[in-house]
Protein backbone atom coordinates (compact mmCIF):
# COMPACT_ATOMS: atom_id res chain seq x y z
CA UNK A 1 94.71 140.21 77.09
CA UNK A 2 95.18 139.00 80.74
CA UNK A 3 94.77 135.15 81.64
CA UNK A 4 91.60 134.11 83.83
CA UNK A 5 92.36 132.09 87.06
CA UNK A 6 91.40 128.87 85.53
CA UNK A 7 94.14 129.05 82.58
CA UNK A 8 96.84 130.53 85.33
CA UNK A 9 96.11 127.57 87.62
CA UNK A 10 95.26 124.84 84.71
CA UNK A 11 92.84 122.13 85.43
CA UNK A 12 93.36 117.99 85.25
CA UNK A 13 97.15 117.62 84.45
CA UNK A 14 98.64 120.41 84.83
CA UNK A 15 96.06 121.50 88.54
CA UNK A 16 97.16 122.48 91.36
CA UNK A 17 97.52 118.58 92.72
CA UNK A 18 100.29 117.62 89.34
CA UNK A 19 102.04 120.64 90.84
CA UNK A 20 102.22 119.71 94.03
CA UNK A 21 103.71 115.98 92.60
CA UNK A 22 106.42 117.83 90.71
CA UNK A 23 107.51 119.56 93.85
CA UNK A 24 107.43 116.76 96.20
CA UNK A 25 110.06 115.05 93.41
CA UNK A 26 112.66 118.29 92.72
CA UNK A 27 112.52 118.20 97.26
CA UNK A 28 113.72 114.96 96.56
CA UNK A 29 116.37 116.11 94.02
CA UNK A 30 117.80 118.47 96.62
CA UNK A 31 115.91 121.35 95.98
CA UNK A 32 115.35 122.72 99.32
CA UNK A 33 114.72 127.00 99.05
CA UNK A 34 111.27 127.33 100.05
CA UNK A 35 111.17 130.57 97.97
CA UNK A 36 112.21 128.52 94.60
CA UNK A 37 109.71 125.79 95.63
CA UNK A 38 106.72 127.91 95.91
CA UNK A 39 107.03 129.93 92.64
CA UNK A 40 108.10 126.74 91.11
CA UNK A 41 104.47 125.67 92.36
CA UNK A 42 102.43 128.87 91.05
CA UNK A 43 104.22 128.92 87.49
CA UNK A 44 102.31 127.90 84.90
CA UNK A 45 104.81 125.93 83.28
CA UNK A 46 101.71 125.02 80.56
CA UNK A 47 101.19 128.10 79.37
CA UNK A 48 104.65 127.67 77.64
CA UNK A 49 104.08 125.02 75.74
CA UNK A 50 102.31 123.95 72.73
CA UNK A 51 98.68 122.91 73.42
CA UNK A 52 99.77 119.54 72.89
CA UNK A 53 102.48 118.98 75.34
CA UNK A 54 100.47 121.00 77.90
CA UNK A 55 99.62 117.53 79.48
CA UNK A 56 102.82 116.62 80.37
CA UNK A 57 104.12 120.29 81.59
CA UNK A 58 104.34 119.13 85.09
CA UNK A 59 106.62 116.23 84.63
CA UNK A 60 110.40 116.87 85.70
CA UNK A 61 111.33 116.69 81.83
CA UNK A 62 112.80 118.74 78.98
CA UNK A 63 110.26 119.22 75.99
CA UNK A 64 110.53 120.73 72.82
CA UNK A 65 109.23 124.05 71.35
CA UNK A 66 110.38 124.16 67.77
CA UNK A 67 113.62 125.59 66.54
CA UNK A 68 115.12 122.90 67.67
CA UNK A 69 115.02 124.19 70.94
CA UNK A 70 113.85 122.53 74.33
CA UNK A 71 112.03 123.93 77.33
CA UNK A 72 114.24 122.79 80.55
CA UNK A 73 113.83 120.06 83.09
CA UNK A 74 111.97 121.98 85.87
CA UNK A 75 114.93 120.44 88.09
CA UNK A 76 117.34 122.27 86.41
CA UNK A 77 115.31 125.22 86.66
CA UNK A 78 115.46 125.28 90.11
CA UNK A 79 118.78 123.89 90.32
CA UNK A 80 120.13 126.99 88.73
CA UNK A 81 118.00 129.56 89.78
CA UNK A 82 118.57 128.48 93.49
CA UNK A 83 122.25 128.80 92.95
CA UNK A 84 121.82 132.74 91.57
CA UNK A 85 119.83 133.56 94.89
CA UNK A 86 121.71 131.54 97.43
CA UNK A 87 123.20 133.69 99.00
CA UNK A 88 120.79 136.43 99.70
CA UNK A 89 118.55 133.63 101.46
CA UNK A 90 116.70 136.39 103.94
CA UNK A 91 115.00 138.33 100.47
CA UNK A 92 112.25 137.96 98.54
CA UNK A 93 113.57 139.64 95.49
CA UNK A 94 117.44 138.73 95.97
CA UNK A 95 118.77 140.04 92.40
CA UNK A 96 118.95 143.39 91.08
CA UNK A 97 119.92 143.05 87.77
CA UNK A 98 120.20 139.84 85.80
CA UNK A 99 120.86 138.64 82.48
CA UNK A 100 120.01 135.44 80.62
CA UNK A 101 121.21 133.67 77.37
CA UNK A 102 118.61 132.25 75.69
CA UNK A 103 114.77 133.28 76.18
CA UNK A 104 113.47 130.29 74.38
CA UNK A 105 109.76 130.06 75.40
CA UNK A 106 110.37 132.32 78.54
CA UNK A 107 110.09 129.66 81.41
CA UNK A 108 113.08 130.33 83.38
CA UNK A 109 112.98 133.80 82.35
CA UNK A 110 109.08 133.92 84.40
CA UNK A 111 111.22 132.17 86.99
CA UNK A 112 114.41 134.97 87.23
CA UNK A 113 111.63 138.18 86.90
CA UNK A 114 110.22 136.62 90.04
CA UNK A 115 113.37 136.97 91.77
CA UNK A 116 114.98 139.79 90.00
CA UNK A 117 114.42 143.72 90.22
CA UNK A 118 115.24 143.46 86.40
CA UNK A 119 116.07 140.81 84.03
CA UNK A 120 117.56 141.31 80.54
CA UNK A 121 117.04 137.87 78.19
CA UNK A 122 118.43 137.23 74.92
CA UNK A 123 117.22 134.94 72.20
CA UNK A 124 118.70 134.30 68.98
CA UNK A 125 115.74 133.18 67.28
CA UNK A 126 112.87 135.47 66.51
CA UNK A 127 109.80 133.93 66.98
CA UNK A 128 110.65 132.12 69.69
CA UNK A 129 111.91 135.18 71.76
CA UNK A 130 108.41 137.04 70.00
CA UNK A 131 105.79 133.98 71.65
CA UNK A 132 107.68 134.54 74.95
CA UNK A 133 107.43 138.06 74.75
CA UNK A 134 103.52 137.59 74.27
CA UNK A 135 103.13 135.00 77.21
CA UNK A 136 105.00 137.14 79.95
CA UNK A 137 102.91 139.99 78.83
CA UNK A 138 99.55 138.10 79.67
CA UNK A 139 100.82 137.14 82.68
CA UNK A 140 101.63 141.02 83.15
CA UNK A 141 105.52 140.03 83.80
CA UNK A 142 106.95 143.96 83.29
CA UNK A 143 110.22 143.76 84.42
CA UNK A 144 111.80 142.09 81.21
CA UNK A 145 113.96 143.69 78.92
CA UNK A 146 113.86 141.55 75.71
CA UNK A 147 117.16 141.78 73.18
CA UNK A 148 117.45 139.36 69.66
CA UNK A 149 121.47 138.74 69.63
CA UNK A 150 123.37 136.09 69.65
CA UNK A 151 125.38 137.34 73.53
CA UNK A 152 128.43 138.13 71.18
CA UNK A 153 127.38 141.96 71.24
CA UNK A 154 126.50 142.61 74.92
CA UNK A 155 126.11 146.47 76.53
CA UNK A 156 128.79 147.36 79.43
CA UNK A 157 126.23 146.82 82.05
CA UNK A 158 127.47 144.79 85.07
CA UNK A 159 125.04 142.17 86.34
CA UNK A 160 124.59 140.32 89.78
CA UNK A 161 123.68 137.23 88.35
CA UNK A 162 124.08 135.35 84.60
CA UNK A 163 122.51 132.49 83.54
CA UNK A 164 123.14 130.92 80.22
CA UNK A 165 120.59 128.07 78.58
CA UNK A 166 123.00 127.14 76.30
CA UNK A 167 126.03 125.65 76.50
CA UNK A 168 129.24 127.26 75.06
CA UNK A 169 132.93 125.08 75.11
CA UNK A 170 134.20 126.83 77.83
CA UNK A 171 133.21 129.45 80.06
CA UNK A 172 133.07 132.53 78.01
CA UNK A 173 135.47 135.58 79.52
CA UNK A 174 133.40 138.03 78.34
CA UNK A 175 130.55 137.10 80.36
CA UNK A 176 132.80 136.14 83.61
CA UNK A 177 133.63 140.22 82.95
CA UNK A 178 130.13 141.61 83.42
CA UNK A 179 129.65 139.73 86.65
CA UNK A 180 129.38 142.51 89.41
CA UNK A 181 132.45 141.68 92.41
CA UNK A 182 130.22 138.81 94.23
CA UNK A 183 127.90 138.34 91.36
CA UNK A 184 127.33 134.94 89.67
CA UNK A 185 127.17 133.29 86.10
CA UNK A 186 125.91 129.75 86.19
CA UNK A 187 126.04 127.43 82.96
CA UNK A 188 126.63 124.78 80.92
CA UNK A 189 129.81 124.01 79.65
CA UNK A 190 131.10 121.39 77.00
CA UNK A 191 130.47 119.80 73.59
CA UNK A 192 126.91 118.06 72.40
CA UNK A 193 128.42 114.74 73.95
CA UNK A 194 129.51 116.01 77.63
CA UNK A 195 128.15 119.18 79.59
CA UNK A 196 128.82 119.89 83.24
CA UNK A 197 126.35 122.96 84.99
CA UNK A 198 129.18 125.37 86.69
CA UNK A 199 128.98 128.09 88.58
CA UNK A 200 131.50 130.91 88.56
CA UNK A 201 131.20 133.73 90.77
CA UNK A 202 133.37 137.04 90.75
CA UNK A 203 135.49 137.57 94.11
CA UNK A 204 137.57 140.31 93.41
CA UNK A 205 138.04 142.21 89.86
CA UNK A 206 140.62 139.64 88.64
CA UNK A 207 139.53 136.58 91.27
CA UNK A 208 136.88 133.90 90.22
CA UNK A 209 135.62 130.88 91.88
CA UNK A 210 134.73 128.31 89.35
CA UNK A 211 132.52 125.01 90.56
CA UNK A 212 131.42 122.56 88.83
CA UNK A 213 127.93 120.93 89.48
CA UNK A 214 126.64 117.79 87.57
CA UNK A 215 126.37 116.58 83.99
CA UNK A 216 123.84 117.84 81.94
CA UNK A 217 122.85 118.84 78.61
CA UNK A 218 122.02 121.71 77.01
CA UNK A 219 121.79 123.05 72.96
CA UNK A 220 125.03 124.65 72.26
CA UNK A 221 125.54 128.20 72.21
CA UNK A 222 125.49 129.48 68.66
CA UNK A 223 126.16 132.54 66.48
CA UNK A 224 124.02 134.25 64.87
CA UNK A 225 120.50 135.90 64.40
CA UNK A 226 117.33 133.55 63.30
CA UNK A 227 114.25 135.80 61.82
């Protein structure tokens, strides 16, 4: 099944015009890559959301998709995909391999295939990671590897960028490990009361920068598998 032009482009709240709104507000925010702007545009955020909520898919909030789980602000979106492509500013397809932690409904994981040669995303629970899988198929998204784990049993690849949409207590070493030298992880850190987005990114083999961004929040990182 592929999606006609009307569903891709969505009509009334979520057309063209409610796009353009949420973009004029993240410009505001800071958010000034033209390349994270546009597909930020031409995403159809709706698509990833249940019927019901569809209405409100272009509105710089978090929403929820069952499981306890929440589909991000679109400003952190951007916030943290911009900061994984910064620095290759002249390309349209900056990343080579990347790896996320935590599919949920697949949003920011349409968002990193965009700008990634490959992307590998984890999700913890099932049938959210299944509906993703279904959504970035219709929209004929075919560079995404799909893995149910928890991130506690990851492969020795090395990866140019990381981005984690949950938050663990403290930057996890493991993950600061499969950063490639120059590569970056960006994330939440902290406890359900206080979260601050950082970015780390790998110097030499034993040298990280560590920043830290603004406050946010995030679900926590957990263990375990959910069928």
């Amino acid at each position: 099944m592929s999606l006609d032009k009307d569903t891709m482009q969505g009509q009334g709240m979520t057309s063209l015009r409610t796009r353009q709104r949420l973009i004029e507000r993240l410009t505001e925010k800071g958010i000034s890559d033209v390349r994270i702007l546009e597909a930020m545009r031409d995403s159809p955020r709706h698509l990833f959301l249940d019927e019901a909520l569809s209405t409100r898919a272009y509105e710089d909030l978090a929403l929820p998709i069952g499981y306890q789980q929440t589909i991000s602000q679109p400003y952190i979106v951007a916030r943290m995909t911009e900061c994984l492509i910064s620095d290759e500013r002249l390309s349209e397809i900056p990343l080579q391999n990347t790896l996320e932690i935590g599919t949920g409904c697949g949003y920011q994981t349409y968002l990193l295939s965009i700008f990634s040669k490959k992307v590998t995303s984890i999700e913890r629970i099932e049938p959210l990671q299944e509906k993703a899988k279904k959504i970035l198929k219709e929209l004929k998204v075919t560079n995404v590897n799909f893995k149910l784990d928890d991130a506690n049993n990851l492969d020795d690849q090395e990866y140019d960028a990381i981005l984690s949409a949950a938050a663990p207590l403290e930057v996890p070493n493991n993950l600061k490990k499969q950063l490639k030298i120059g590569g970056k992880l960006i994330l939440p850190v902290g406890d359900s009361n206080s979260q601050v987005l950082t970015l780390v990114k790998r110097v030499t083999k034993n040298e990280f920068i560590e920043e830290k961004l603004e406050d946010v929040l995030f679900v926590p990182l957990l263990k375990g598998v959910v069928s």
